[in-house]
N, C-alpha and C. Protein backbone atom coordinates (compact mmCIF):
# COMPACT_ATOMS: atom_id res chain seq x y z
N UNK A 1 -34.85 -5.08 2.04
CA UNK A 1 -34.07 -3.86 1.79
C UNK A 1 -32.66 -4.25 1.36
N UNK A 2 -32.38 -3.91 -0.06
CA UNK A 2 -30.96 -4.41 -0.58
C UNK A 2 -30.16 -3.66 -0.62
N UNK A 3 -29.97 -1.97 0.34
CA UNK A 3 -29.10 -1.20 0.21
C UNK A 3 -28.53 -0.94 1.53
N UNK A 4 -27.34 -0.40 1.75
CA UNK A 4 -26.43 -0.93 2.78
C UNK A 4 -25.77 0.82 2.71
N UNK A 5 -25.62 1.44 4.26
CA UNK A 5 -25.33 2.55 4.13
C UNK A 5 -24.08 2.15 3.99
N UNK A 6 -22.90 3.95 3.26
CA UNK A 6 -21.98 3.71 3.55
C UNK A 6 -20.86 4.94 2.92
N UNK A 7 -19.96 5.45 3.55
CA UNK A 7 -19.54 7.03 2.85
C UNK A 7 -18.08 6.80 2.09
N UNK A 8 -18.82 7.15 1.13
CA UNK A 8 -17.65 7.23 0.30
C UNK A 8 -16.64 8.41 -0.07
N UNK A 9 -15.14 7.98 -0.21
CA UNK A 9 -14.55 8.88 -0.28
C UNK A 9 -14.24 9.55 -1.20
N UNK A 10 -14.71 10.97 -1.81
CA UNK A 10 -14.82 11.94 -2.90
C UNK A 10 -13.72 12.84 -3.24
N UNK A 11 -12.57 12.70 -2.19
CA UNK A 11 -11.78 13.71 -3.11
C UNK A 11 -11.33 13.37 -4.11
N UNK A 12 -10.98 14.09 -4.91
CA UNK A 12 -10.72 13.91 -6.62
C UNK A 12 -11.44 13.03 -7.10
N UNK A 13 -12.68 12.51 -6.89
CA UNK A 13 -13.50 11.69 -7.57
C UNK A 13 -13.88 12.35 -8.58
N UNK A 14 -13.97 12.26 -10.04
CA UNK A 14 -14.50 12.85 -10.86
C UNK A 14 -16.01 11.63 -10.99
N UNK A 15 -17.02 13.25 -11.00
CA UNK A 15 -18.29 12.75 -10.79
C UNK A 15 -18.77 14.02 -12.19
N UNK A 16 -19.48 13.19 -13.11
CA UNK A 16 -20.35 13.64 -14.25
C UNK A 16 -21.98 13.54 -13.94
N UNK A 17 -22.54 14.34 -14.08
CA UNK A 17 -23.72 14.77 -13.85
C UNK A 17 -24.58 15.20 -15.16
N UNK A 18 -25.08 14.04 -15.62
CA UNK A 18 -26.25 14.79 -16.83
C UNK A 18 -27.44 15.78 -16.24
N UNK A 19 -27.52 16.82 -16.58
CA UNK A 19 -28.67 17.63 -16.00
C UNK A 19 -27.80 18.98 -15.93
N UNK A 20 -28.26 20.19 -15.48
CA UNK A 20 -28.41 21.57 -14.83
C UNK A 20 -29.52 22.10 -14.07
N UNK A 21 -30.68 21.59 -13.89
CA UNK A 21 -31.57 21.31 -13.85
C UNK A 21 -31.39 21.68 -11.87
N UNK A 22 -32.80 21.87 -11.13
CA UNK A 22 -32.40 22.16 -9.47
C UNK A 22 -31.73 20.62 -8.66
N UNK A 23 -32.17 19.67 -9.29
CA UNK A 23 -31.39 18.33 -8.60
C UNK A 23 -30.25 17.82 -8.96
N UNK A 24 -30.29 18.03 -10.11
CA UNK A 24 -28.20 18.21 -10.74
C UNK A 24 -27.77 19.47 -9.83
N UNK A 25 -28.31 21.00 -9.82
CA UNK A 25 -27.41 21.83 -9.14
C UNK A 25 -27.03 21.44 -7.84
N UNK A 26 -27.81 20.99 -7.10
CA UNK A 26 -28.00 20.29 -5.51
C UNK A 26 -27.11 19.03 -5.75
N UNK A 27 -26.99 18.17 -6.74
CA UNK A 27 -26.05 16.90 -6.58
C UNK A 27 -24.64 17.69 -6.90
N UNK A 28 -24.40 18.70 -7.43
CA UNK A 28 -22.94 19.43 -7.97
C UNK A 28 -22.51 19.99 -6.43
N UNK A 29 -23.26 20.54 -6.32
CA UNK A 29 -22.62 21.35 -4.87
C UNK A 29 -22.56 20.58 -3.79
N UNK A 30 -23.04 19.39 -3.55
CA UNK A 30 -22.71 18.43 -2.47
C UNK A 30 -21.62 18.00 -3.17
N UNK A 31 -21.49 17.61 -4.08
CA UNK A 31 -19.80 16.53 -4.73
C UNK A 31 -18.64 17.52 -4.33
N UNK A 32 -19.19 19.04 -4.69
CA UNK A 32 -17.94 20.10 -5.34
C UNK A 32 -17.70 20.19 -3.64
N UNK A 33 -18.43 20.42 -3.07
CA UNK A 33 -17.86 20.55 -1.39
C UNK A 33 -17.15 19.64 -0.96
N UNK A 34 -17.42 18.62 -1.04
CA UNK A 34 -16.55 17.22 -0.50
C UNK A 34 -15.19 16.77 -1.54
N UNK A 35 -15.38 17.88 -2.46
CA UNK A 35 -13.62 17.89 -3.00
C UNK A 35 -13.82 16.91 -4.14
N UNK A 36 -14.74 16.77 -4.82
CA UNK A 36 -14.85 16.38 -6.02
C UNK A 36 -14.50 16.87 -7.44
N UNK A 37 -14.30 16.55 -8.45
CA UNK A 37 -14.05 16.97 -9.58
C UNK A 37 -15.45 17.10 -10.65
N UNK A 38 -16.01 18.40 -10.96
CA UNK A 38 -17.57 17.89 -11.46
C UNK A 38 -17.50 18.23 -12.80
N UNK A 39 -18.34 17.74 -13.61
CA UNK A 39 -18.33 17.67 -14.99
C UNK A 39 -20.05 18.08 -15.44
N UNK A 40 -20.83 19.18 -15.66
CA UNK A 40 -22.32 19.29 -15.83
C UNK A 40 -22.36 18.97 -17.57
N UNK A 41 -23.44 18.56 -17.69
CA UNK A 41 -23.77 18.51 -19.37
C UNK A 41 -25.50 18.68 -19.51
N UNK A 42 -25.25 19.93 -20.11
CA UNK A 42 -26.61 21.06 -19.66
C UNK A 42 -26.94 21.90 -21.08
N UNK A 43 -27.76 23.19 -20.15
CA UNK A 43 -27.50 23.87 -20.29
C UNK A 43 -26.66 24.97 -19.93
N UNK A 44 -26.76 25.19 -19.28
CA UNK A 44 -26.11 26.13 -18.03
C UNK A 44 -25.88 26.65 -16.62
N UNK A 45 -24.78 26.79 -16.21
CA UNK A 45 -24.75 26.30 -14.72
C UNK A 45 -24.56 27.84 -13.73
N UNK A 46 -24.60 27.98 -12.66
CA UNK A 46 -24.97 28.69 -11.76
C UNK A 46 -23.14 29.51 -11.69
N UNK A 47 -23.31 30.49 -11.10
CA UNK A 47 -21.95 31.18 -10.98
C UNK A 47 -20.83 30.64 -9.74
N UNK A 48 -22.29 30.38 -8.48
CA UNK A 48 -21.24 29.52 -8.01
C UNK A 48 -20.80 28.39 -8.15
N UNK A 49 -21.19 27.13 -8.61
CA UNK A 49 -21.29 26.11 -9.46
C UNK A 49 -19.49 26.49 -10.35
N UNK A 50 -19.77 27.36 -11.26
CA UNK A 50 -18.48 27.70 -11.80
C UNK A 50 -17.45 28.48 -10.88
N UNK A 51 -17.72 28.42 -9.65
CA UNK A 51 -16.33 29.53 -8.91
C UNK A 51 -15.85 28.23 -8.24
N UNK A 52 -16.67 27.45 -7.90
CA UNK A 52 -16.11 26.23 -7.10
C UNK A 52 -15.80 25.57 -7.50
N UNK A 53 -15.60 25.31 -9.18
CA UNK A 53 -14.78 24.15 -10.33
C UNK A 53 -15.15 23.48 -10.67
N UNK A 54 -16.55 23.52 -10.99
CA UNK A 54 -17.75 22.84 -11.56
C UNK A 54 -17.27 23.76 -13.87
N UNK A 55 -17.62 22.36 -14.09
CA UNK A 55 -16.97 22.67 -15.55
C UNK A 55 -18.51 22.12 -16.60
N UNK A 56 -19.00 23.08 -17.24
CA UNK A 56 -20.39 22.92 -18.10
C UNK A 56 -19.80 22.18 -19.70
N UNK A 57 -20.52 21.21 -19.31
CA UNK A 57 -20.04 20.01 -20.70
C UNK A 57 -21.37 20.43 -21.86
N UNK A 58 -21.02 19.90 -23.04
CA UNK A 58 -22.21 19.44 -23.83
C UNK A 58 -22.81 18.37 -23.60
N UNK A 59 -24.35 18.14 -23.93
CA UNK A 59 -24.68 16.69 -24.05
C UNK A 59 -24.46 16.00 -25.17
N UNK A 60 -23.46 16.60 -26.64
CA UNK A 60 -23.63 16.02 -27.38
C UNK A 60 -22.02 14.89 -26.69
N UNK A 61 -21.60 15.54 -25.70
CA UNK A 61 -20.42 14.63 -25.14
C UNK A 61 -20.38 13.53 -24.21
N UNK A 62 -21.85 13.10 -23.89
CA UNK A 62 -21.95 12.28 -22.62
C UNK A 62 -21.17 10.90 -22.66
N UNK A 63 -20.48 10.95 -24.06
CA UNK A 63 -19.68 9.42 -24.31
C UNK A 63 -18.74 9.32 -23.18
N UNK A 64 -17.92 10.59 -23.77
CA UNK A 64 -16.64 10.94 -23.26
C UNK A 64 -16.65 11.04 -22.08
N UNK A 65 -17.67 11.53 -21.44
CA UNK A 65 -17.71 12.28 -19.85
C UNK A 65 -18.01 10.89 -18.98
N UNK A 66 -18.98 10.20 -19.22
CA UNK A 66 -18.97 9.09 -18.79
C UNK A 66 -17.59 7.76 -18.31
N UNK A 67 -17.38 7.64 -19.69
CA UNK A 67 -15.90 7.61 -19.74
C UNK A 67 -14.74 7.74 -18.70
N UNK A 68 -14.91 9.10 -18.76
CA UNK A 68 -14.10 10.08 -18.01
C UNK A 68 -14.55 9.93 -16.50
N UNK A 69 -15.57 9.37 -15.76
CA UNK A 69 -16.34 9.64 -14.49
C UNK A 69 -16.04 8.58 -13.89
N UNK A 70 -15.71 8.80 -12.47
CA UNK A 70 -15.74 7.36 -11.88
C UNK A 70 -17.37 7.15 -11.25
N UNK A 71 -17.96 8.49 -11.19
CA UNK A 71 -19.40 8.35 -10.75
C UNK A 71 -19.99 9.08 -11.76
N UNK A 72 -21.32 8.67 -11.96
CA UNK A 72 -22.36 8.84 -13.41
C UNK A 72 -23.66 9.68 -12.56
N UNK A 73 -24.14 11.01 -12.41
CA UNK A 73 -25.57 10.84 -11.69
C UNK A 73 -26.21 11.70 -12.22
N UNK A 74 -27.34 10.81 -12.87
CA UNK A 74 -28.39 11.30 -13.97
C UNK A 74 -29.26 11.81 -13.25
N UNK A 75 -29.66 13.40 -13.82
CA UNK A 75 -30.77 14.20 -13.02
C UNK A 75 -31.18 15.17 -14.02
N UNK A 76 -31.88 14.59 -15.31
CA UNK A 76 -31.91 15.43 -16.85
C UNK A 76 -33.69 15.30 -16.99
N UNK A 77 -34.39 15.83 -16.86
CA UNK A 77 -35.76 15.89 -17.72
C UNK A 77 -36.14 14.86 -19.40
N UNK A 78 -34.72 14.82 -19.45
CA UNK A 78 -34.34 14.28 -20.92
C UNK A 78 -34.20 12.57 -21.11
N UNK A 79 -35.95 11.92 -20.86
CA UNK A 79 -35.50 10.82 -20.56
C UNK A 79 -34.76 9.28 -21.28
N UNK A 80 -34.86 10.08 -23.03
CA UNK A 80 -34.21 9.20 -24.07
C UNK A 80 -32.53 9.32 -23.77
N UNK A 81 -31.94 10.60 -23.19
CA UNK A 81 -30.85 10.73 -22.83
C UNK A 81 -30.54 10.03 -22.10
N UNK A 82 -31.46 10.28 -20.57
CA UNK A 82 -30.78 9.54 -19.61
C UNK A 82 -30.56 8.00 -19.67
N UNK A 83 -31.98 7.38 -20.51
CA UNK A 83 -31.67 5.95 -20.65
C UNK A 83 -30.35 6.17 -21.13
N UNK A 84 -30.03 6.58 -22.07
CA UNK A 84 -28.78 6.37 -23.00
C UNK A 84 -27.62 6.68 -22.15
N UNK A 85 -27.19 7.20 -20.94
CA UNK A 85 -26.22 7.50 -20.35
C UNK A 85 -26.00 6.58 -19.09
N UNK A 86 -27.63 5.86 -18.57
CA UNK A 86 -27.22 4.83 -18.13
C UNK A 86 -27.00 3.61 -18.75
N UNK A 87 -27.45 3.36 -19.68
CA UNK A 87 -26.90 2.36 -20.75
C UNK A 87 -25.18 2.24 -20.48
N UNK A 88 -24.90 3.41 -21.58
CA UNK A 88 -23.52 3.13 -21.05
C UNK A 88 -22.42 3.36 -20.37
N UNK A 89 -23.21 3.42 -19.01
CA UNK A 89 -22.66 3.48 -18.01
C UNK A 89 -21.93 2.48 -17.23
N UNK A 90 -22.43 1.42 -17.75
CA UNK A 90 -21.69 -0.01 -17.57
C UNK A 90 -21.67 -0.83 -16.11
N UNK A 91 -20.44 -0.64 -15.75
CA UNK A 91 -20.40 -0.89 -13.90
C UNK A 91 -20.30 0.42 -13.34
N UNK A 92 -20.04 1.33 -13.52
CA UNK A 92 -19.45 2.11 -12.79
C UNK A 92 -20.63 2.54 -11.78
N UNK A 93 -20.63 3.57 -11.46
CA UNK A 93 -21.54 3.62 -9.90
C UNK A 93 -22.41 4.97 -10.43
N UNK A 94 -23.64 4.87 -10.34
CA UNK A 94 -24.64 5.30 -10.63
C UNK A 94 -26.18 6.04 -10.03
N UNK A 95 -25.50 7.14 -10.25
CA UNK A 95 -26.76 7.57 -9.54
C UNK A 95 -28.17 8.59 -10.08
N UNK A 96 -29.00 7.27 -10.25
CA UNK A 96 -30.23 8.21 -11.01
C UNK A 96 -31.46 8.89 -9.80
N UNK A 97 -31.89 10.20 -10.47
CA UNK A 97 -32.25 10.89 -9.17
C UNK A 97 -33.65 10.70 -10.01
N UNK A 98 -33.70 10.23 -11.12
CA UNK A 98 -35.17 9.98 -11.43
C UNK A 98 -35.86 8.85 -11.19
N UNK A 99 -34.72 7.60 -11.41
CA UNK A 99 -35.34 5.83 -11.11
C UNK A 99 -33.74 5.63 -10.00
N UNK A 100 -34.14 5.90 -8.97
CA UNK A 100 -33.16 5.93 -7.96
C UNK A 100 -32.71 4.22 -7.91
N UNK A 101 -33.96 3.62 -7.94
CA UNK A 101 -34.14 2.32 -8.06
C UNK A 101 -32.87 0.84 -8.51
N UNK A 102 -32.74 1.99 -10.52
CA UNK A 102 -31.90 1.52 -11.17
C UNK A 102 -30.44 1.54 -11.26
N UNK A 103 -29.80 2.69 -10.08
CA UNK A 103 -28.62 2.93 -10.42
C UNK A 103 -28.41 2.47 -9.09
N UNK A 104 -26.51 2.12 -8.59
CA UNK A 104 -25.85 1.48 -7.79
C UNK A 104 -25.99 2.37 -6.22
N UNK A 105 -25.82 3.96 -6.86
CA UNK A 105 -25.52 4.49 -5.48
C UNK A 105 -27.11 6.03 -5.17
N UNK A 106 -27.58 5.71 -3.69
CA UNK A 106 -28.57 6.54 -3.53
C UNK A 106 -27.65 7.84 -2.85
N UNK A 107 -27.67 9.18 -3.25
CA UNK A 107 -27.33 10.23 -2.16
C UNK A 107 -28.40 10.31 -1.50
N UNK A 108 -28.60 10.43 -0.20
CA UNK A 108 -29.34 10.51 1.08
C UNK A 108 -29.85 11.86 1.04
N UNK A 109 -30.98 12.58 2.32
CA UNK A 109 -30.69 13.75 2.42
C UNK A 109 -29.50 13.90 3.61
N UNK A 110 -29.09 15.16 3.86
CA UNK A 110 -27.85 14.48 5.45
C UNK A 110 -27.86 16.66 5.50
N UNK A 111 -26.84 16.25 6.37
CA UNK A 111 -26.56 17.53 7.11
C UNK A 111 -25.77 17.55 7.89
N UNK A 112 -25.33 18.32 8.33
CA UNK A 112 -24.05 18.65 9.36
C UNK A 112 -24.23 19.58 10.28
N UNK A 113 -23.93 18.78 12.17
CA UNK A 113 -24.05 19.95 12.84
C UNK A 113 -22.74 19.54 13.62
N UNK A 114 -22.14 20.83 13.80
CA UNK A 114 -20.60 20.77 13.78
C UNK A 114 -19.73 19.80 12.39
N UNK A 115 -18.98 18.95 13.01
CA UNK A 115 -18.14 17.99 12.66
C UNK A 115 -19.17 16.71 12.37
N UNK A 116 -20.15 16.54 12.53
CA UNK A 116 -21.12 15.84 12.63
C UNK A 116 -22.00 15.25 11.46
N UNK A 117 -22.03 14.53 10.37
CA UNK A 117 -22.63 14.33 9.53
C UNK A 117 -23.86 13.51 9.50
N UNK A 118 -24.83 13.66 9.70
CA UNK A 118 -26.22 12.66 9.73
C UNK A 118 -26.50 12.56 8.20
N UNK A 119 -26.92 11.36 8.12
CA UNK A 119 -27.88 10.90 6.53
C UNK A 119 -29.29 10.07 6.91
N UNK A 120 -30.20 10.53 6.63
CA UNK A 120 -31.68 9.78 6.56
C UNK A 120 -31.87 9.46 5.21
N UNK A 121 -32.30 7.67 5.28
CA UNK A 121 -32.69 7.19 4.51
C UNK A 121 -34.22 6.56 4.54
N UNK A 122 -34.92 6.74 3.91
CA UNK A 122 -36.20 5.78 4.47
C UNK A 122 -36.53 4.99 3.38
N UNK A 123 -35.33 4.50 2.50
CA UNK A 123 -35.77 3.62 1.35
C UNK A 123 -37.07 4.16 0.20
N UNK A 124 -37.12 5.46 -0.31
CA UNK A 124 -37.62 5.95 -0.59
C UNK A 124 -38.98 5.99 -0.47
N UNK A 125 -39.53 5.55 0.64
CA UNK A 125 -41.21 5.46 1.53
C UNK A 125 -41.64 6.97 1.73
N UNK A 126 -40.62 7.50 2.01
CA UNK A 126 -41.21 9.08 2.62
C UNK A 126 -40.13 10.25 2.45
N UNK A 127 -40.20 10.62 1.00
CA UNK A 127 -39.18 12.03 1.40
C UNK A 127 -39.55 12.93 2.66
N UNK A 128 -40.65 12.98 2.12
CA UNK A 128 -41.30 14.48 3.07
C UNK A 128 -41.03 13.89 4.63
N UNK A 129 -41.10 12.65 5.33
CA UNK A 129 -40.78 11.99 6.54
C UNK A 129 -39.07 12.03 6.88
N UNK A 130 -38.57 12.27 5.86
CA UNK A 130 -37.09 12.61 5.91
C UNK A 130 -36.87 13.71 6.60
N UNK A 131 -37.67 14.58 5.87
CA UNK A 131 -37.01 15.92 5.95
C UNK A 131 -37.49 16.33 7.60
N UNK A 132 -39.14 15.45 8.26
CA UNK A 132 -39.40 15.91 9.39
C UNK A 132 -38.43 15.23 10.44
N UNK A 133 -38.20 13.96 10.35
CA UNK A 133 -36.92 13.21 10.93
C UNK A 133 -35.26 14.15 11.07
N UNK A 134 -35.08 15.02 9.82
CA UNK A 134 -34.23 15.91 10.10
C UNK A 134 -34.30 17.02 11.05
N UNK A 135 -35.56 17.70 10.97
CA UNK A 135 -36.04 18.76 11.84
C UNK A 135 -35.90 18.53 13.08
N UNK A 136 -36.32 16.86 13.73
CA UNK A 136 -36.44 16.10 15.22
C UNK A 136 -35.21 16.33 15.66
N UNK A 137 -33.94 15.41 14.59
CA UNK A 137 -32.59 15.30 15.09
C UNK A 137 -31.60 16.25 15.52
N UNK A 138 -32.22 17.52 14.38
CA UNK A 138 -31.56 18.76 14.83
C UNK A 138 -31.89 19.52 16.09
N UNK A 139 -32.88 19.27 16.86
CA UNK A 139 -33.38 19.64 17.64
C UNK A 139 -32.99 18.97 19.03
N UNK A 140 -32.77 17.65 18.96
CA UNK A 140 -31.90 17.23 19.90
C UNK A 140 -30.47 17.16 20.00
N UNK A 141 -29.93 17.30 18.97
CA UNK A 141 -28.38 17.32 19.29
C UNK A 141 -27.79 18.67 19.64
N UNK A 142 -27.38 18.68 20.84
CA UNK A 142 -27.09 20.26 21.55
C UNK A 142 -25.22 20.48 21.60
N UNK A 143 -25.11 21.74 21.86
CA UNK A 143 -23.72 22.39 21.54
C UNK A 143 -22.68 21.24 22.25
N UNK A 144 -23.65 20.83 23.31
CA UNK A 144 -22.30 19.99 24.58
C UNK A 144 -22.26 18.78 23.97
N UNK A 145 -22.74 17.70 22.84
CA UNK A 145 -22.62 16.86 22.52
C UNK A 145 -21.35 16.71 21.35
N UNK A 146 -21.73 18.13 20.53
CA UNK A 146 -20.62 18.04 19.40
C UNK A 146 -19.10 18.49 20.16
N UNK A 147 -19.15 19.51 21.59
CA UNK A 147 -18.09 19.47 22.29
C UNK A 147 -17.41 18.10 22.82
N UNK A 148 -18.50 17.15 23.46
CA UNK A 148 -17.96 15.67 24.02
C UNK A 148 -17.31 15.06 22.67
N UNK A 149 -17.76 15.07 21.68
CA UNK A 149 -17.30 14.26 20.60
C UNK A 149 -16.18 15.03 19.90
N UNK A 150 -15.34 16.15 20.55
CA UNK A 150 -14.24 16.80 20.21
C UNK A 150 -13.26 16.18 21.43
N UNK A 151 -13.90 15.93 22.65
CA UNK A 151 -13.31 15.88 23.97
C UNK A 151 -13.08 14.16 23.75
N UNK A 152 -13.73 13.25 23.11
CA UNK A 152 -13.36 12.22 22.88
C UNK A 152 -12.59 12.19 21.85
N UNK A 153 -12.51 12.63 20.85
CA UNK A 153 -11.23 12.30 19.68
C UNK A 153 -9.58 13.02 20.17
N UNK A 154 -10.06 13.67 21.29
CA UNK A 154 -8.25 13.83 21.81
C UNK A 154 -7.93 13.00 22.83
N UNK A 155 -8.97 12.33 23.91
CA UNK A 155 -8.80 11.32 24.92
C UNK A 155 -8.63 9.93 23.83
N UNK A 156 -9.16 9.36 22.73
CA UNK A 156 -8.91 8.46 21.80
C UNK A 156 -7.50 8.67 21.33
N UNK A 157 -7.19 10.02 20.75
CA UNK A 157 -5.98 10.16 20.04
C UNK A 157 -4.40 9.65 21.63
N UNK A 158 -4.90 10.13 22.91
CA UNK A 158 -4.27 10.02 23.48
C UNK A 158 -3.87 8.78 24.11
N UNK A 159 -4.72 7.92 23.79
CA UNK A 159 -4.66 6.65 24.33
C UNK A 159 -4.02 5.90 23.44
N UNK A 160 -4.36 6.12 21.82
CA UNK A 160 -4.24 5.12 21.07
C UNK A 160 -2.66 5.19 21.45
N UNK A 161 -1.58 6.34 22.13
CA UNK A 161 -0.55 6.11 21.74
C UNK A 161 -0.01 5.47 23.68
N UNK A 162 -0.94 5.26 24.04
CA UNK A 162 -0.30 4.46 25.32
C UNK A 162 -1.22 3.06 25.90
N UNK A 163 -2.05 2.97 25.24
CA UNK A 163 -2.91 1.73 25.48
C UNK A 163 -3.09 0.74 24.52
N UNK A 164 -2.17 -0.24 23.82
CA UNK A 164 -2.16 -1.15 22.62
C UNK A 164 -3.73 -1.68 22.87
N UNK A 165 -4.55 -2.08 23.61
CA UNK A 165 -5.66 -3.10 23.87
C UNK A 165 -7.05 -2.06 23.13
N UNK A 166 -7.74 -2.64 22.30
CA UNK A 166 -8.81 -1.39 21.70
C UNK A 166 -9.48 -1.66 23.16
N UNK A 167 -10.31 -2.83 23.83
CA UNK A 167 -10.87 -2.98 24.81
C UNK A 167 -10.52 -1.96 25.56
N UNK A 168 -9.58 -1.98 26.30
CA UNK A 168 -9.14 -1.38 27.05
C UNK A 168 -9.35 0.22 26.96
N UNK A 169 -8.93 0.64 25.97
CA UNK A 169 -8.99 2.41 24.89
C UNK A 169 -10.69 2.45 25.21
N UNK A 170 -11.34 1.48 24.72
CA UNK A 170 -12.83 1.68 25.26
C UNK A 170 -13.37 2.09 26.65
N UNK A 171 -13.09 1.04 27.62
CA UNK A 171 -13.18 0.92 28.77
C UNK A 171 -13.00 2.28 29.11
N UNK A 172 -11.34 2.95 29.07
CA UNK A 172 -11.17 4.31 29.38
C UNK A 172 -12.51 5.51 28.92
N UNK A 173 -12.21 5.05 27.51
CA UNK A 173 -13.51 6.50 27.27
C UNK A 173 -14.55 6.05 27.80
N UNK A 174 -14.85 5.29 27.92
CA UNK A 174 -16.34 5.42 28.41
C UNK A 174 -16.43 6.22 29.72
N UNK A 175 -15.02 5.63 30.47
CA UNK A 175 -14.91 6.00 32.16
C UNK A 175 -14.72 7.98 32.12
N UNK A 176 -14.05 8.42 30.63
CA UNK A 176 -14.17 9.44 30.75
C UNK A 176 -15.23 10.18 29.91
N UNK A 177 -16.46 9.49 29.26
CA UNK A 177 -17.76 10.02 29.10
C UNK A 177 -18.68 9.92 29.91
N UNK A 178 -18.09 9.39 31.16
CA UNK A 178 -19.49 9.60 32.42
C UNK A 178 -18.61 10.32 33.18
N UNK A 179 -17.86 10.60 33.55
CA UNK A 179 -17.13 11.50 34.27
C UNK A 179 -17.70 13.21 34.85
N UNK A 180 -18.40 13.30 35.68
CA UNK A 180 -19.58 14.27 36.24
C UNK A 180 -18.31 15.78 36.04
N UNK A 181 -17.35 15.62 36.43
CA UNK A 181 -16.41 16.98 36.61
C UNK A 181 -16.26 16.86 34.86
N UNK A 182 -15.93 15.98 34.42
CA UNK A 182 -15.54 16.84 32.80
C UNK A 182 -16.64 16.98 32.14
N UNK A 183 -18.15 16.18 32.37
CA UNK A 183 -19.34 16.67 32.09
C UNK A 183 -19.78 17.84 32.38
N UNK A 184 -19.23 18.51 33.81
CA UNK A 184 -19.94 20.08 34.59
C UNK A 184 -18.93 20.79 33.42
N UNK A 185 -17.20 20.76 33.28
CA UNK A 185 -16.71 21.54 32.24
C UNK A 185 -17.46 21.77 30.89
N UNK A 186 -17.89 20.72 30.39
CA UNK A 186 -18.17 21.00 29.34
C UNK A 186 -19.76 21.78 29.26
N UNK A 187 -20.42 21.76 30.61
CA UNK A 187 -21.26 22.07 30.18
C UNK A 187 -21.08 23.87 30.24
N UNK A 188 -20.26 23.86 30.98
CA UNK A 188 -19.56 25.33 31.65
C UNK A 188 -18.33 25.93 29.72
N UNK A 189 -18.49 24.96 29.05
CA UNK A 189 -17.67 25.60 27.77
C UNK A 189 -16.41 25.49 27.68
N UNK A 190 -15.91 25.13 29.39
CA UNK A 190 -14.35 25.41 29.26
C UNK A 190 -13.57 23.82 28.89
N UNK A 191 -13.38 23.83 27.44
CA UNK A 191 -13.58 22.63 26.49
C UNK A 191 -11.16 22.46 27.47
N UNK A 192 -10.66 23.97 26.98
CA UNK A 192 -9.27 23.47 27.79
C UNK A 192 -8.62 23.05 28.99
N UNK A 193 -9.77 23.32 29.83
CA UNK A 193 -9.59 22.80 31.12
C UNK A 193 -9.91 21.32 30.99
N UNK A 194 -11.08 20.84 30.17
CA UNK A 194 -11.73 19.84 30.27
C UNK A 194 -10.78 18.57 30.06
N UNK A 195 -9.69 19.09 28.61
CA UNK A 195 -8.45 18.81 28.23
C UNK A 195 -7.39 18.33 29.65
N UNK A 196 -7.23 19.04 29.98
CA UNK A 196 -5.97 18.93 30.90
C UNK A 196 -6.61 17.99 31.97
N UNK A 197 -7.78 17.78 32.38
CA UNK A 197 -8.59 17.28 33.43
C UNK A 197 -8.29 15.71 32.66
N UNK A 198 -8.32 15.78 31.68
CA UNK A 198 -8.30 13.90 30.52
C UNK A 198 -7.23 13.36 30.88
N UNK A 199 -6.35 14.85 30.38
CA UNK A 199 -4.61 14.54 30.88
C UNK A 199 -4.21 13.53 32.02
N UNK A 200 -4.49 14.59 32.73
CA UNK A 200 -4.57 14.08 34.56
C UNK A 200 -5.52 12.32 34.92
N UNK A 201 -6.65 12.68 34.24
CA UNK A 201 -7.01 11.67 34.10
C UNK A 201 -6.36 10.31 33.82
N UNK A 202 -6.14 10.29 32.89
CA UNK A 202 -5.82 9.02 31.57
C UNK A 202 -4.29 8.91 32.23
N UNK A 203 -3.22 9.63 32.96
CA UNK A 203 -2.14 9.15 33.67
C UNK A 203 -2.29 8.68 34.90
N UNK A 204 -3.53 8.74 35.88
CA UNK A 204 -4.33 7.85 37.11
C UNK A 204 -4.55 6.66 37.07
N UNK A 205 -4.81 6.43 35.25
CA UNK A 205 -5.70 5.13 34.97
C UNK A 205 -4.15 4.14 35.18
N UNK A 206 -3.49 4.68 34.39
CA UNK A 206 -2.56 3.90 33.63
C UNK A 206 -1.72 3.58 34.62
């Protein structure tokens, strides 16, 4: 397996998309959400697609747009095109949704619960095993987990500014992710008490 997860950062990435097509619309609206700059070269694109700043190119322009892209992701029916757009596509980063194979970067399926981003990959063995692997995960991750992982990024934020040692910053959270009283809070919702309980906490330790 020669691919290596890893998230890249999209704002203002200008990302060109040959296609209009349902897997170009689905690759536009994942880029355009994560604050991308999109470029379609189609036929024609969806209304929301255009409210969210998605901009409908020609294909007689794929020189330019390419060009213009720091990401390339071919998803066209049109397969003399697409050779031709990964052709000259050169180095840049590439994503074909037809020969996933050939281009640099795979989009995953993924999802979000809360703040939470999951991506399943299965090296393309099993879409359809993806999507049941998604169904499993969503099913176990419950309201009090995406709360602990809010209740840890302010006990982290709070430490980083009184504990120089990462060890140490560890040691603490962990001591305050088994912690049975801020576990009963959270399971009880009361996420600001749980807060002030860290407070109290994390000045005991120290």
């Amino acid at each position: 397996m020669n691919w290596t997860s890893i998230y890249l950062k999209t704002s203002d990435l200008n990302v060109f998309i040959l296609g209009t097509g349902e897997v170009a619309t689905r690759r536009a609206n994942k880029f355009l959400d994560h604050g991308a700059n999109v470029k379609l070269a189609g036929n024609q694109i969806s209304q929301e697609l255009e409210y969210k700043g998605a901009v409908l190119c020609s294909t007689g322009d794929v020189d330019n747009l390419v060009e213009w892209a720091d990401l390339v992701v071919i998803a066209s029916g049109d397969v003399g095109l697409s050779n031709y757009v990964f052709e000259i596509s050169g180095d840049k980063l590439v994503n074909r949704a037809d020969f996933p194979w050939q281009g640099t970067v795979i989009v995953p399926t993924s999802f979000n619960i809360g703040d939470v981003e999951i991506s399943i990959f299965t090296n393309g063995k099993s879409p359809l095993m993806a999507r049941q692997l998604r169904k499993k995960i969503q099913s176990i991750i419950t309201e009090d987990d995406i709360l602990e992982i809010e209740l840890q990024e302010y006990a982290r934020s709070k430490l980083k500014n009184l504990v120089e040692n990462q060890k140490d910053r560890r040691k603490y959270l962990y001591m305050i992710f088994e912690n049975e009283d801020i576990n009963d809070l959270i399971e009880l919702g009361r996420i600001d008490e749980a807060k002030v309980y860290i407070d109290n906490l994390i000045r005991g330790l120290l």
